[in-house]
N, C-alpha and C. Protein backbone atom coordinates (compact mmCIF):
# COMPACT_ATOMS: atom_id res chain seq x y z
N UNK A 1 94.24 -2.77 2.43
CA UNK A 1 95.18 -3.48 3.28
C UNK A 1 96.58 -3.39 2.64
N UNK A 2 97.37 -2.66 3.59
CA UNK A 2 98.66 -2.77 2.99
C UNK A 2 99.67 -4.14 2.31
N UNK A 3 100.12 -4.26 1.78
CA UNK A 3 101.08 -5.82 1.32
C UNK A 3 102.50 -6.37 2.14
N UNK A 4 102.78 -7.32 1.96
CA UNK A 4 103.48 -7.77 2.67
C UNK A 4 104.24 -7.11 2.95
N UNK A 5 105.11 -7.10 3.83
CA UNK A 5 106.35 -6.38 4.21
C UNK A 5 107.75 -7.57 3.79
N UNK A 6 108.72 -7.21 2.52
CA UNK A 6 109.73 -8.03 2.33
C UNK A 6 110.29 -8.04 3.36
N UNK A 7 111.19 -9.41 3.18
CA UNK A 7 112.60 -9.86 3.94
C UNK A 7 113.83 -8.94 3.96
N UNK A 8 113.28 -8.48 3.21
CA UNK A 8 114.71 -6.84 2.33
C UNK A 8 114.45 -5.74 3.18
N UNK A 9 113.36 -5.66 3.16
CA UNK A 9 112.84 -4.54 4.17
C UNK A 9 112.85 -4.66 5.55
N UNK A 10 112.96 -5.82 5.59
CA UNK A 10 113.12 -6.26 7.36
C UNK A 10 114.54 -6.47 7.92
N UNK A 11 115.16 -6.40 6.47
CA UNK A 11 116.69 -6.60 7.21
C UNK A 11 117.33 -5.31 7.03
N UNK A 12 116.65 -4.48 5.72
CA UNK A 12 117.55 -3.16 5.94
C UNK A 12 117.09 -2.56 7.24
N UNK A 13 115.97 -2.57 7.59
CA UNK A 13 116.08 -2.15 9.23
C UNK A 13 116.67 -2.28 10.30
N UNK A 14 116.74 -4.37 10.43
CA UNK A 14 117.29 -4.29 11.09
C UNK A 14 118.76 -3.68 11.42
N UNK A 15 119.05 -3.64 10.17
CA UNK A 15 120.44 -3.40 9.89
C UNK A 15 120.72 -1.44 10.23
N UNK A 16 119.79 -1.16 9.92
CA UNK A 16 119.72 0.48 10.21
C UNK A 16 120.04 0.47 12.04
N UNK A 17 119.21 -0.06 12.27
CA UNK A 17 118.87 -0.15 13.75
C UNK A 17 119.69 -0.36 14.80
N UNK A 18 120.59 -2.00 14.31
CA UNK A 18 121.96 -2.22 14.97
C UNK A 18 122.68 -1.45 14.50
N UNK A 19 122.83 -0.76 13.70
CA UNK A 19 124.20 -0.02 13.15
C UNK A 19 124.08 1.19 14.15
N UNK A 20 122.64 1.97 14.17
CA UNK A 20 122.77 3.07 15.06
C UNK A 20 122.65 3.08 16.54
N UNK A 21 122.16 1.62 17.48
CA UNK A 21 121.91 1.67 18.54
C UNK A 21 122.80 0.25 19.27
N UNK A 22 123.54 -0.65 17.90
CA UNK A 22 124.29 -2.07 18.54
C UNK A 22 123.34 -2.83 18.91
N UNK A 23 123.74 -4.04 19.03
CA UNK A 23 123.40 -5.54 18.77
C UNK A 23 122.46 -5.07 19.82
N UNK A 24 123.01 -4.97 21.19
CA UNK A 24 122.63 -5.93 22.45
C UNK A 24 121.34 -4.00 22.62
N UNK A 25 121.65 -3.53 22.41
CA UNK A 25 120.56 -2.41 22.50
C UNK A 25 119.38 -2.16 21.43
N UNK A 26 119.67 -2.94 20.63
CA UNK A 26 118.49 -2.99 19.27
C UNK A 26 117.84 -3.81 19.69
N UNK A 27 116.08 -3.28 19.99
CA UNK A 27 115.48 -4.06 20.33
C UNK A 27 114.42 -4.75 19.15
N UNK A 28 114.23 -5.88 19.31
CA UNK A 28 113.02 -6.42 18.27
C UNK A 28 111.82 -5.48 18.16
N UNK A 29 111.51 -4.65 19.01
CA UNK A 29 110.24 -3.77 18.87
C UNK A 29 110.75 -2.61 17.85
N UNK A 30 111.60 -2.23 18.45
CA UNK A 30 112.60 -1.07 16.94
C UNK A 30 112.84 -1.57 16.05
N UNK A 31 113.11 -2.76 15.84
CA UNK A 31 113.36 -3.19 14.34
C UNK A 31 111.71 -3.49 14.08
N UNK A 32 110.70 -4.34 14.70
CA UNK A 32 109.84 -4.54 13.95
C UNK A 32 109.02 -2.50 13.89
N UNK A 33 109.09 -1.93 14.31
CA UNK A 33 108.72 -0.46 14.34
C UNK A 33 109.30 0.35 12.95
N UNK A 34 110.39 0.13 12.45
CA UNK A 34 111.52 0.42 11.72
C UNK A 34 111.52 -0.51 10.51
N UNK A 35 110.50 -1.52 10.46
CA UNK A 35 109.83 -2.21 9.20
C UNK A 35 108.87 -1.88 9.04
N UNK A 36 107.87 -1.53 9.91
CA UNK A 36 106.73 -1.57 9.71
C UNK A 36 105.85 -2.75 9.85
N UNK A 37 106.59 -3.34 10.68
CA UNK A 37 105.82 -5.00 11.53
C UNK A 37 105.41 -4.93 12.54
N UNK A 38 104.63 -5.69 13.08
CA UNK A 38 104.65 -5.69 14.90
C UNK A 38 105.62 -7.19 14.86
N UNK A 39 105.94 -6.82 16.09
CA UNK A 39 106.67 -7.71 16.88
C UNK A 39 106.51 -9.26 17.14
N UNK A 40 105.79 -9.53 16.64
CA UNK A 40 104.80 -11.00 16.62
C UNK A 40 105.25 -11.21 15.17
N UNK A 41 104.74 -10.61 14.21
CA UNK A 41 105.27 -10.63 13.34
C UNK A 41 107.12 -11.39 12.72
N UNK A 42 107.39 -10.39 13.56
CA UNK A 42 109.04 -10.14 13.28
C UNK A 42 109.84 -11.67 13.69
N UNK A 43 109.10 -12.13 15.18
CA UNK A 43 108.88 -13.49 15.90
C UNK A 43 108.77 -14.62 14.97
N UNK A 44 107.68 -14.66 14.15
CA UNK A 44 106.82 -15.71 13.77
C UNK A 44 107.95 -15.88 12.21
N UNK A 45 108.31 -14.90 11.91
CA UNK A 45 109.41 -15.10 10.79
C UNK A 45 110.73 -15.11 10.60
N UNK A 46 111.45 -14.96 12.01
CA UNK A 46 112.63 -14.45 12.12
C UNK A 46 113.23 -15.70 13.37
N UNK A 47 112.17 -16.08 13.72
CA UNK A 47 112.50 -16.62 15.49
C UNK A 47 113.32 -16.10 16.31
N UNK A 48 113.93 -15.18 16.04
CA UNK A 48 115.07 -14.52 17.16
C UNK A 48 115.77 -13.47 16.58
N UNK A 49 116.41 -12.38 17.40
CA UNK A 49 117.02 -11.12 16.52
C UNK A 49 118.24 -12.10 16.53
N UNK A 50 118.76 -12.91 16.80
CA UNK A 50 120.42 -13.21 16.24
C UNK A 50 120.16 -14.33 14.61
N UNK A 51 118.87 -14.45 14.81
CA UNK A 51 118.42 -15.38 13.66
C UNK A 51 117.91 -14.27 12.51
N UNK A 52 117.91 -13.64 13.06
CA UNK A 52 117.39 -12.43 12.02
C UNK A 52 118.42 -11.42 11.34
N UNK A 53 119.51 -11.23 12.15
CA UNK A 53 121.00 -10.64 11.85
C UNK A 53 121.81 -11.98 10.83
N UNK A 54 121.91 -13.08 11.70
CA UNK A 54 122.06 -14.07 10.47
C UNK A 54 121.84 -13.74 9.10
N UNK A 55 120.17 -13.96 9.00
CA UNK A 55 119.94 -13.67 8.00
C UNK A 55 119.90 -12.51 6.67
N UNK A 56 119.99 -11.77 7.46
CA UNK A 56 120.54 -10.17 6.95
C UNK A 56 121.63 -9.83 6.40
N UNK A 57 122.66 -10.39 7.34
CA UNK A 57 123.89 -10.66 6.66
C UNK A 57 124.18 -11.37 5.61
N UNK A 58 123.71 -12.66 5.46
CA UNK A 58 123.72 -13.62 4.69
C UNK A 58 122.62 -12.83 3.59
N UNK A 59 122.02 -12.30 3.22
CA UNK A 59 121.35 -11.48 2.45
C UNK A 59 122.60 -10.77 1.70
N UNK A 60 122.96 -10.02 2.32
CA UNK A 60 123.72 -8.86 1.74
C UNK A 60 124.92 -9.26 1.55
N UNK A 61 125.87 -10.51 1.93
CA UNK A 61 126.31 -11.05 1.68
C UNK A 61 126.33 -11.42 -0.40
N UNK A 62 125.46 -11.92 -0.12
CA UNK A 62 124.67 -12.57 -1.40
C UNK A 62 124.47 -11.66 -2.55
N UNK A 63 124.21 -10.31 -2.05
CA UNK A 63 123.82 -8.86 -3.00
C UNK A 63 124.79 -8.35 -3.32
N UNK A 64 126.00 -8.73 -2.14
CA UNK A 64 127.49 -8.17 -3.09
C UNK A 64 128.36 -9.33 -3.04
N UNK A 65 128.04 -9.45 -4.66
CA UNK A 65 128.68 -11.31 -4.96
C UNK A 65 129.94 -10.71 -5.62
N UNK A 66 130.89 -11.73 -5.05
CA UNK A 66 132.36 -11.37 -5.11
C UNK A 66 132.60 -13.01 -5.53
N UNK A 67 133.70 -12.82 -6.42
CA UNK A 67 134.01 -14.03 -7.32
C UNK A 67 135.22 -14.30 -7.24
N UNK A 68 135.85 -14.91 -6.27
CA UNK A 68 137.44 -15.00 -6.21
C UNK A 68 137.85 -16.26 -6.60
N UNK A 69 137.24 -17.17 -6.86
CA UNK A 69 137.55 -18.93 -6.35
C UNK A 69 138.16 -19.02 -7.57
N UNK A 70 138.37 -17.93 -8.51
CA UNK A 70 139.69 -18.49 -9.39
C UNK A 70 140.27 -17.54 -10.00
N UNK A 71 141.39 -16.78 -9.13
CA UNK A 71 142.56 -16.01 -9.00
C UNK A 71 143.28 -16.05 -10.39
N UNK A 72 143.06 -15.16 -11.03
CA UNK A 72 143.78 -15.14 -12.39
C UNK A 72 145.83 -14.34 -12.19
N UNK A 73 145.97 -14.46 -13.47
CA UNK A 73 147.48 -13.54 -13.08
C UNK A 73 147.54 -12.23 -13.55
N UNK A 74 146.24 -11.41 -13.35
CA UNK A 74 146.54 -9.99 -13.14
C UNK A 74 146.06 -9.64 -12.24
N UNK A 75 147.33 -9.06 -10.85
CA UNK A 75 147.04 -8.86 -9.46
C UNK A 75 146.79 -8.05 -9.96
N UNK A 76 146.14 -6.75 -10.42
CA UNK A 76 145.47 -5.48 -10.11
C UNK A 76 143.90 -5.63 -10.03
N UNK A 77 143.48 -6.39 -11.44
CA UNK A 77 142.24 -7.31 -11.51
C UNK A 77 141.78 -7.33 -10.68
N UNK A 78 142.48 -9.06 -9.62
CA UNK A 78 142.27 -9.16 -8.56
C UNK A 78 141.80 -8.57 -7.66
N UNK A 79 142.62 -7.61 -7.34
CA UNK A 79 142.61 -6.58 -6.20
C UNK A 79 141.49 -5.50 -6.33
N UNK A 80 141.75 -4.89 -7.66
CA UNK A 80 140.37 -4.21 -8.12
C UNK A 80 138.86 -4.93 -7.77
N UNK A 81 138.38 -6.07 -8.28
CA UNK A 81 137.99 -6.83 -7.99
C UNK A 81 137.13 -6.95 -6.21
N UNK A 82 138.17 -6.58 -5.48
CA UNK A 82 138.21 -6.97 -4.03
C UNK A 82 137.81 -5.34 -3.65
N UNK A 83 138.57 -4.78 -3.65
CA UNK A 83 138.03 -2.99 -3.42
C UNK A 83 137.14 -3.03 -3.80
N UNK A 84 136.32 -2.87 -4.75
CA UNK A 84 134.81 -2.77 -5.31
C UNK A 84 133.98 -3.33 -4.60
N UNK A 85 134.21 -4.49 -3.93
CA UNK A 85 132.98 -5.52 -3.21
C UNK A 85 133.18 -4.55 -1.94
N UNK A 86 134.46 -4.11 -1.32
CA UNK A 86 134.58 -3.61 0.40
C UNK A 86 134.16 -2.09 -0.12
N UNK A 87 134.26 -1.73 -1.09
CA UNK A 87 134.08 0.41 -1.33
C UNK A 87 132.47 -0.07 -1.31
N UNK A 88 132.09 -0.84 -1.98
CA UNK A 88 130.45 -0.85 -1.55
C UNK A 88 129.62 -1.54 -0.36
N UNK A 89 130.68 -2.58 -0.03
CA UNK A 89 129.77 -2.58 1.14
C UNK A 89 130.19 -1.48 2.18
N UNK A 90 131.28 -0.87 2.51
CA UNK A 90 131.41 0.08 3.49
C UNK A 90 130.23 1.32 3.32
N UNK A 91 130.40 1.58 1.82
CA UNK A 91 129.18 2.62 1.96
C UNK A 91 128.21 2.22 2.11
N UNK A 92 127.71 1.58 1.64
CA UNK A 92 125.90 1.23 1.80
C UNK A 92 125.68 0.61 3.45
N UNK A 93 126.52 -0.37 4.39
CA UNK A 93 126.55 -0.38 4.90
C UNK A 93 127.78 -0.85 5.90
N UNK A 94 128.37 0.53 5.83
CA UNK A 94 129.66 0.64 6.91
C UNK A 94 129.36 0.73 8.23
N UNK A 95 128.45 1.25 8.20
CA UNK A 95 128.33 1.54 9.98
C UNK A 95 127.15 0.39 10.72
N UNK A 96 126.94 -0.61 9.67
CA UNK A 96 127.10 -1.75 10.72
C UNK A 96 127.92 -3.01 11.03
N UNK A 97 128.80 -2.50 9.73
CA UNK A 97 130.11 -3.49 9.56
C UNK A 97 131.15 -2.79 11.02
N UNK A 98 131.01 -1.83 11.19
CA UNK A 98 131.79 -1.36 12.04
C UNK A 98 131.21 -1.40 13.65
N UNK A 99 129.83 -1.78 13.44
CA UNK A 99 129.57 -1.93 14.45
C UNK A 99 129.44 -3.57 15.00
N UNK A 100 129.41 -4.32 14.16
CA UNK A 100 129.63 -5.81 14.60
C UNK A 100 130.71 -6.18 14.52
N UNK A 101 131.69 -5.38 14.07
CA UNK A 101 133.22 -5.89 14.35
C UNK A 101 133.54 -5.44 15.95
N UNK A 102 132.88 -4.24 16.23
CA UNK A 102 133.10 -3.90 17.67
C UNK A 102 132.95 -4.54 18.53
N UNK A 103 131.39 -5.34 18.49
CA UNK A 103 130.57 -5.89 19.36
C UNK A 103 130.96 -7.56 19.00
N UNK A 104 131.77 -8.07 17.94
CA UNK A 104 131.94 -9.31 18.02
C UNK A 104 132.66 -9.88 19.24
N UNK A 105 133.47 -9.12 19.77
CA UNK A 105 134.63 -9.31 20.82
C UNK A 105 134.04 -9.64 22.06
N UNK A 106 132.72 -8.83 22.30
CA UNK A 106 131.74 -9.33 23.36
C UNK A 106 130.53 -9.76 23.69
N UNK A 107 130.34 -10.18 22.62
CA UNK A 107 128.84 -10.42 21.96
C UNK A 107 128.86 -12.22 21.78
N UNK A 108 128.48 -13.21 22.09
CA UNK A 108 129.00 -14.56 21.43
C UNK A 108 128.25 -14.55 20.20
N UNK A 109 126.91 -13.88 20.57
CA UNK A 109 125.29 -13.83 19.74
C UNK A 109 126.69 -13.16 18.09
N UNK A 110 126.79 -12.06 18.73
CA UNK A 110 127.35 -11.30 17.25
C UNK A 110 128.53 -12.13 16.19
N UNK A 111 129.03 -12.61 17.10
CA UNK A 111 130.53 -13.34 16.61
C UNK A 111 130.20 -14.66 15.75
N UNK A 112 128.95 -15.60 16.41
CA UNK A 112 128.37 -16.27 15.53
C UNK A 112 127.73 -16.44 14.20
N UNK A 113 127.52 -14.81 14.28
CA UNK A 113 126.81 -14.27 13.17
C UNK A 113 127.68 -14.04 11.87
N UNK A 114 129.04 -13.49 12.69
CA UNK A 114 129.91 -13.13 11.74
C UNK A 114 131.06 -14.42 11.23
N UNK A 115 130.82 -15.72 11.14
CA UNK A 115 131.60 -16.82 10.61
C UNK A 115 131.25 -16.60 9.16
N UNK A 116 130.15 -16.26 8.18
CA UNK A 116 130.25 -16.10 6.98
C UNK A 116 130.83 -15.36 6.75
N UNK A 117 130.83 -14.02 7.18
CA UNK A 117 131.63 -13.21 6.30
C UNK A 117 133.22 -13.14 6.45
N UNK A 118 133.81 -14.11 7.56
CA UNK A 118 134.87 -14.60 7.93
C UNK A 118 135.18 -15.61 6.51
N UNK A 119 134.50 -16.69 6.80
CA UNK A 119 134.83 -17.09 5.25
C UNK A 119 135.13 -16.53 4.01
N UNK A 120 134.44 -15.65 3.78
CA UNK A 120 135.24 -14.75 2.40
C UNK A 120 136.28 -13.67 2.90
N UNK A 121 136.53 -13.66 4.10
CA UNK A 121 137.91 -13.26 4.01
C UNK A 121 139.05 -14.61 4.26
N UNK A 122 138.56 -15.58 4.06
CA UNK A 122 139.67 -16.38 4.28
C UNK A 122 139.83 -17.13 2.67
N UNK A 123 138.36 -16.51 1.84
CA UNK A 123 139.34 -16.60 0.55
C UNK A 123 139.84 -15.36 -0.28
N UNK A 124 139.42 -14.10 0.59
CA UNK A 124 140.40 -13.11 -0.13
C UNK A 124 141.77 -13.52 0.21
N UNK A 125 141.86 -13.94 1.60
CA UNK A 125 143.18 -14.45 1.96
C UNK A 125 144.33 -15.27 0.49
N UNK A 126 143.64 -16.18 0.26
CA UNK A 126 143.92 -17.32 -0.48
C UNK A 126 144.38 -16.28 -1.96
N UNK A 127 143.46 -16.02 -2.60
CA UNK A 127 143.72 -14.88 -3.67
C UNK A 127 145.11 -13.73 -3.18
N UNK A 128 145.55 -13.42 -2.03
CA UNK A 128 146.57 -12.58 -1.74
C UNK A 128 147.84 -13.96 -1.60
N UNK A 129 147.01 -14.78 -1.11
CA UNK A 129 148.42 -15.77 -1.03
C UNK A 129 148.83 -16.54 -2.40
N UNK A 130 148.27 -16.34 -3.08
CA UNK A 130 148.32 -16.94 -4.79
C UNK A 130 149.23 -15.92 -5.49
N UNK A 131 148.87 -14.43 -5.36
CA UNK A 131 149.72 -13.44 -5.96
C UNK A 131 150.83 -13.11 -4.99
N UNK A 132 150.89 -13.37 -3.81
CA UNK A 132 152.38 -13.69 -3.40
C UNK A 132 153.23 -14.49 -3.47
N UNK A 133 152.77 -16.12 -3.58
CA UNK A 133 153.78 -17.13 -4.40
C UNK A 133 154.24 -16.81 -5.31
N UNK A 134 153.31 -16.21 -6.54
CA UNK A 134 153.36 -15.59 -7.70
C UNK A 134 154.92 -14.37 -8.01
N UNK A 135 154.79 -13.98 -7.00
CA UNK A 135 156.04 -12.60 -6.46
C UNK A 135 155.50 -11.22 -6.98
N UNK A 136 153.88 -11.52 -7.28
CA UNK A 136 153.49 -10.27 -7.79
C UNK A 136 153.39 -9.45 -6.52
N UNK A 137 152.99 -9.51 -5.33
CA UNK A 137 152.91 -8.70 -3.91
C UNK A 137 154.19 -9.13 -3.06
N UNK A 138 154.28 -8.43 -1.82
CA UNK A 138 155.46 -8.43 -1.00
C UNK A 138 154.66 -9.67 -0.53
N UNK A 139 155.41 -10.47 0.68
CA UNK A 139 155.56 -11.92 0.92
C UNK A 139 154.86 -11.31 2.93
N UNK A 140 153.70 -11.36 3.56
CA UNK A 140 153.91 -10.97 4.85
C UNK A 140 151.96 -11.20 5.15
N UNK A 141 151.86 -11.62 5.90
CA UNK A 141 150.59 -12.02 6.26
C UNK A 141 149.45 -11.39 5.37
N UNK A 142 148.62 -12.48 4.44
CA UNK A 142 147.74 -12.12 4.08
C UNK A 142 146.84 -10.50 4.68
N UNK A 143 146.31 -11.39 6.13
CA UNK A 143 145.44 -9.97 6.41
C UNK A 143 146.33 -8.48 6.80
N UNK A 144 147.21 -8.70 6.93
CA UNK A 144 147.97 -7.70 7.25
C UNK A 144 147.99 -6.83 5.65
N UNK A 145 147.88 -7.56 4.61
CA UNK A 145 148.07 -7.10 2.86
C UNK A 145 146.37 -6.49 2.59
N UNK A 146 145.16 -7.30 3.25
CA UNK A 146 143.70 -7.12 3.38
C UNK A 146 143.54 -5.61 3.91
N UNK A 147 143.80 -5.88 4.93
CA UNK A 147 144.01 -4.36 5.82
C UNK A 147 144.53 -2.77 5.21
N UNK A 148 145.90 -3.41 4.36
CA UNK A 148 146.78 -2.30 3.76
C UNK A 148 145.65 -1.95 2.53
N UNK A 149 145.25 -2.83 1.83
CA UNK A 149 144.38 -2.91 0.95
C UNK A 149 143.02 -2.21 0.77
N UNK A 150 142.16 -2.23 1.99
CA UNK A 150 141.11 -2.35 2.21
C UNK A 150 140.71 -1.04 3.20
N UNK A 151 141.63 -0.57 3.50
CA UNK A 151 142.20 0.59 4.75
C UNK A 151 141.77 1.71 4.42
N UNK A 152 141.99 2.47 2.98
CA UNK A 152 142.03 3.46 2.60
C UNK A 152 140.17 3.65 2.28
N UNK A 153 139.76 2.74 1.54
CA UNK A 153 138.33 2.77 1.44
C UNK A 153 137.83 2.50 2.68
N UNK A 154 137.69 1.70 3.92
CA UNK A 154 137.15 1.53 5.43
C UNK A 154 137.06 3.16 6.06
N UNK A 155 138.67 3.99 5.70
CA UNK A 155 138.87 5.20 6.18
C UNK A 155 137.65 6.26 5.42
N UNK A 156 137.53 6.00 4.91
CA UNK A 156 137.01 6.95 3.42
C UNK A 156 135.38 6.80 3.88
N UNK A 157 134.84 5.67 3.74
CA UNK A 157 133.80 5.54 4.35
C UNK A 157 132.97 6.19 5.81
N UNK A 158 134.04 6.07 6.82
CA UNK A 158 133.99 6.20 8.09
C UNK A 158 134.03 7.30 8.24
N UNK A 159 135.14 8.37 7.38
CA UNK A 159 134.64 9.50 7.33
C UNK A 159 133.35 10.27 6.92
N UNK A 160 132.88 9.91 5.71
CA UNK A 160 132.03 10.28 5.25
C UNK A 160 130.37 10.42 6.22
N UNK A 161 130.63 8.87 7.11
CA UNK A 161 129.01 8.55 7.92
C UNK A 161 129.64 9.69 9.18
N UNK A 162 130.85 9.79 9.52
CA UNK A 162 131.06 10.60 11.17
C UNK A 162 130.51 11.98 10.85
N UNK A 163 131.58 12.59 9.84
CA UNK A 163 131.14 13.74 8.75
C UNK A 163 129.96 14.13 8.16
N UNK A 164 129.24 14.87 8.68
CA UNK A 164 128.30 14.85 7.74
C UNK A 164 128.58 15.77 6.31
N UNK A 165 129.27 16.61 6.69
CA UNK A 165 129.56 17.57 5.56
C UNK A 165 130.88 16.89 4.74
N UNK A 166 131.38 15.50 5.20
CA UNK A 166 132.33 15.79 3.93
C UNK A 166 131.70 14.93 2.31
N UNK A 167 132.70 15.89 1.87
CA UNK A 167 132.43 16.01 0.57
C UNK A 167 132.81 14.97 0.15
N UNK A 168 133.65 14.49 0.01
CA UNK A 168 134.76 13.64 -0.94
C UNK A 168 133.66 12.56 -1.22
N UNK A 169 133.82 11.89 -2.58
CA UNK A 169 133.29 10.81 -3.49
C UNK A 169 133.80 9.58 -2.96
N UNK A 170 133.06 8.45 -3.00
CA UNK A 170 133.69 7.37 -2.62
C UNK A 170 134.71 6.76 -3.39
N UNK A 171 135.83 6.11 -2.74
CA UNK A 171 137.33 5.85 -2.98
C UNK A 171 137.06 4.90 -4.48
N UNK A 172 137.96 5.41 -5.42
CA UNK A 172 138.09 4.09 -6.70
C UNK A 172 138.78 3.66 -6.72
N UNK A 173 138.02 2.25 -7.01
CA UNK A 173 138.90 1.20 -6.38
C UNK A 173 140.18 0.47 -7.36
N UNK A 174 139.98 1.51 -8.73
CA UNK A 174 141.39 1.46 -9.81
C UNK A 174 142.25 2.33 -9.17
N UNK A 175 141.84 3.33 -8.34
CA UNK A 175 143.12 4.32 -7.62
C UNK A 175 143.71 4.12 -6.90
N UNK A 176 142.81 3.33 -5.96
CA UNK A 176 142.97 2.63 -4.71
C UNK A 176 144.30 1.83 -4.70
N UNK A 177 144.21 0.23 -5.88
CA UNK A 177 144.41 -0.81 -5.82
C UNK A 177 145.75 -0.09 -6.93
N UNK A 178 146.25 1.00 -7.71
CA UNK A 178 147.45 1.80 -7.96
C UNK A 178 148.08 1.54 -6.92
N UNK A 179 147.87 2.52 -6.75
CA UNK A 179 148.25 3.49 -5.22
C UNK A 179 148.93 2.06 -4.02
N UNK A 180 148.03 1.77 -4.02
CA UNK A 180 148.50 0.00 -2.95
C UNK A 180 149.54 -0.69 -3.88
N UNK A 181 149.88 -0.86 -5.11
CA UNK A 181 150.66 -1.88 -5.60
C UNK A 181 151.87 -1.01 -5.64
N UNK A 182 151.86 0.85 -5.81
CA UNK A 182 153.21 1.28 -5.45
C UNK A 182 154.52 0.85 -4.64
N UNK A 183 153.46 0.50 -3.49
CA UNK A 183 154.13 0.39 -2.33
C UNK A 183 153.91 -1.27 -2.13
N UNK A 184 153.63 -1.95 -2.93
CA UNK A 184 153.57 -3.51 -2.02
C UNK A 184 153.76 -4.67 -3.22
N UNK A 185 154.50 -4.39 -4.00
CA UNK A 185 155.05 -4.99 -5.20
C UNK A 185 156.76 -5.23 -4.65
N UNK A 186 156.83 -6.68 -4.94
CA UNK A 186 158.77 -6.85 -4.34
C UNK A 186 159.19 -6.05 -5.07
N UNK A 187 160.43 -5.97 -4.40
CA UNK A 187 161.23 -5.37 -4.61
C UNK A 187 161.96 -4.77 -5.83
């Protein structure tokens, strides 16, 4: 008799699953198919695929632990810091970050899902707004600095899953977070 089937295993599926087919088209039979569960199964432990994306998230969430809640005074640190948590989750899983940002806009199920990981951008926020009081960064909307930040690795990623052939190594996030303070350090 085979052994249990983890919670790890049930969410990297699901997570495979929405990433390649979206929320509202991933069905519980493909994800429990794509674990290796039946569907009763998937039910009896999950109670619902938006309870089950919850949880998945909040999983992986958890697996890439990011430590901001006390902003020191070396913005590169920082920032380094912050690239490393987004260069790995984009790769390992970009293309379902990209796909629930899509589907949050019309999804209520998806958008609910996504208030945690909203929260840690509202304390990367806080960490960009600490080194801008500071006058170590230019002075202009946090996420707008997230974005500039976070842009080059999102790009890098996105190429790589569209691409199958490209080559390029994933973005470092000491080159990265250079490269960004060239241009976004006052004046």
């Amino acid at each position: 008799m085979a052994g249990r089937v983890t919670d790890e295993t049930v969410f990297d599926a699901a997570l495979a699953v929405i990433a390649e087919q979206g929320y509202e088209r991933a069905t519980t039979r493909a994800i429990a198919d794509a674990a290796g569960i039946n569907e009763a199964t998937l039910f009896r432990r999950f109670t619902s695929k938006q309870n089950l994306l919850r949880q998945a998230v909040r999983s992986n969430f958890t697996g890439f632990a990011l430590d901001l809640d006390t902003p020191g005074d070396d913005v590169a640190a920082d920032l380094v810091t912050i690239v490393s948590y987004y260069s790995r989750l984009y790769e390992t899983r970009g293309g379902v970050v990209l796909t629930l940002m899509r589907e949050a806009k019309f999804s209520p199920e998806v958008a609910a899902v996504l208030t945690e990981p909203e929260k840690l951008l509202e304390r990367v926020d806080a960490v960009i707004l600490h080194h801008q009081r500071r006058g170590a960064l230019v002075v202009e909307p946090p996420r707008h600095t997230f974005f500039a930040l976070v842009g080059p690795v999102m790009m890098r990623a996105i190429a790589r899953r569209v691409d199958q052939r490209a080559t390029q190594a994933p973005a470092d996030p000491e080159t990265v977070v250079h490269r960004f303070l060239a241009g976004h350090r006052p004046g």
